[in-house]
Protein backbone atom coordinates (compact mmCIF):
# COMPACT_ATOMS: atom_id res chain seq x y z
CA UNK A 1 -42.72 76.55 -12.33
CA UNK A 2 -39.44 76.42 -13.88
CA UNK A 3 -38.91 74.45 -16.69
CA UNK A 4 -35.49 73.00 -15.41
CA UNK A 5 -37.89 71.68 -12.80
CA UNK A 6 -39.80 69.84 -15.56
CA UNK A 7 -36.34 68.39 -17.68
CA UNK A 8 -35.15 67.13 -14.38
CA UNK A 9 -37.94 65.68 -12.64
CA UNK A 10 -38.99 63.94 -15.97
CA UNK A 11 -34.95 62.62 -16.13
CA UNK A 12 -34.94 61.15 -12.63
CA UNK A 13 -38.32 59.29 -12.90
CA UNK A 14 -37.86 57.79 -16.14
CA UNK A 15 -33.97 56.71 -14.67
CA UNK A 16 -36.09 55.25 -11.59
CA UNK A 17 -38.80 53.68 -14.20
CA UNK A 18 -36.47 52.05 -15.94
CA UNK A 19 -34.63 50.36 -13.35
CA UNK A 20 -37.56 49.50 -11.44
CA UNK A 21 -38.79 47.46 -14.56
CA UNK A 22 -35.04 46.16 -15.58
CA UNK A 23 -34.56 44.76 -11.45
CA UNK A 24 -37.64 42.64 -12.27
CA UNK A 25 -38.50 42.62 -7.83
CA UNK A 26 -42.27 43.06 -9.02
CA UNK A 27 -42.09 46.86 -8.43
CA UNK A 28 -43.13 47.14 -12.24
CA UNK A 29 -46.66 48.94 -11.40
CA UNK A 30 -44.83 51.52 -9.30
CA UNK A 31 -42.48 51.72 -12.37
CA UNK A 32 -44.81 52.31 -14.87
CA UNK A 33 -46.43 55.19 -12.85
CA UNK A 34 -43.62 56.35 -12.98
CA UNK A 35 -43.17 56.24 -16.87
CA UNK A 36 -46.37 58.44 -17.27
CA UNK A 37 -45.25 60.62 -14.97
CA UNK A 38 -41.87 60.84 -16.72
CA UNK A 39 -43.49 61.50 -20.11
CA UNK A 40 -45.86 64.37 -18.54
CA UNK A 41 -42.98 66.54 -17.03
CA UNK A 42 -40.95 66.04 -20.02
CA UNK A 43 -43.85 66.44 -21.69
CA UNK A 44 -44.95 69.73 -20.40
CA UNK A 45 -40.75 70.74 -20.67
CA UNK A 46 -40.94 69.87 -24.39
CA UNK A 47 -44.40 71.77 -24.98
CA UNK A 48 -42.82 75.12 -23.09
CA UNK A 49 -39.77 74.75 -24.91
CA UNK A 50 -41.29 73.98 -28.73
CA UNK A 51 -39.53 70.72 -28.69
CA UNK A 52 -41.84 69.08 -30.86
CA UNK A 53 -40.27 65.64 -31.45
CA UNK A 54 -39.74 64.82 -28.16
CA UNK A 55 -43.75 65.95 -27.21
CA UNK A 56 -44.83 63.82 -29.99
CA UNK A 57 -42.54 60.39 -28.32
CA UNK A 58 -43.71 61.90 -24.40
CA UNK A 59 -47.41 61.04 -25.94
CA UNK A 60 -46.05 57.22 -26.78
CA UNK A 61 -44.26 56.86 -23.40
CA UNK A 62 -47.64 57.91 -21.67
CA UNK A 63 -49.52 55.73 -23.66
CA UNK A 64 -47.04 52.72 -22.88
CA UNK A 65 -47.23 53.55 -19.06
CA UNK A 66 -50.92 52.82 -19.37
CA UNK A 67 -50.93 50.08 -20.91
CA UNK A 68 -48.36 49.14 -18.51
CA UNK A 69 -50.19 49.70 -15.63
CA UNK A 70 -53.25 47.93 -17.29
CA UNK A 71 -51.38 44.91 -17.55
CA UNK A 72 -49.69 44.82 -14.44
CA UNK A 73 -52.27 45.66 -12.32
């Protein structure tokens, strides 16, 4: 796959995480799957692309959409 495909499909579901949480209408689980979805595309983008900082904070935003969904479940 592309790696635009990656960027931009990380963008738009961390945009759609984000507000999911931030309209607080107790779509938050939804959001946070989102989140580690987010940080595996971008993930994956960053990894392709030697983007090394941003890999290192897709592994925290992963790790935070667990524990997200852990605690909202």
């Amino acid at each position: 796959m592309n790696n635009k495909f990656f960027e931009w499909a990380g963008v738009i579901t961390a945009i759609l995480y984000s507000m999911f949480v931030a309209l607080n209408i107790g779509i938050e689980f939804l959001g946070f799957c989102l989140l580690l979805l987010s940080a595996i595309l971008i993930g994956i983008w960053a990894y392709r692309g030697g983007h090394k900082g941003i890999l290192v904070l897709q592994f925290f935003y992963a790790t935070a959409g667990i524990i997200g969904m852990i605690r909202w479940f």
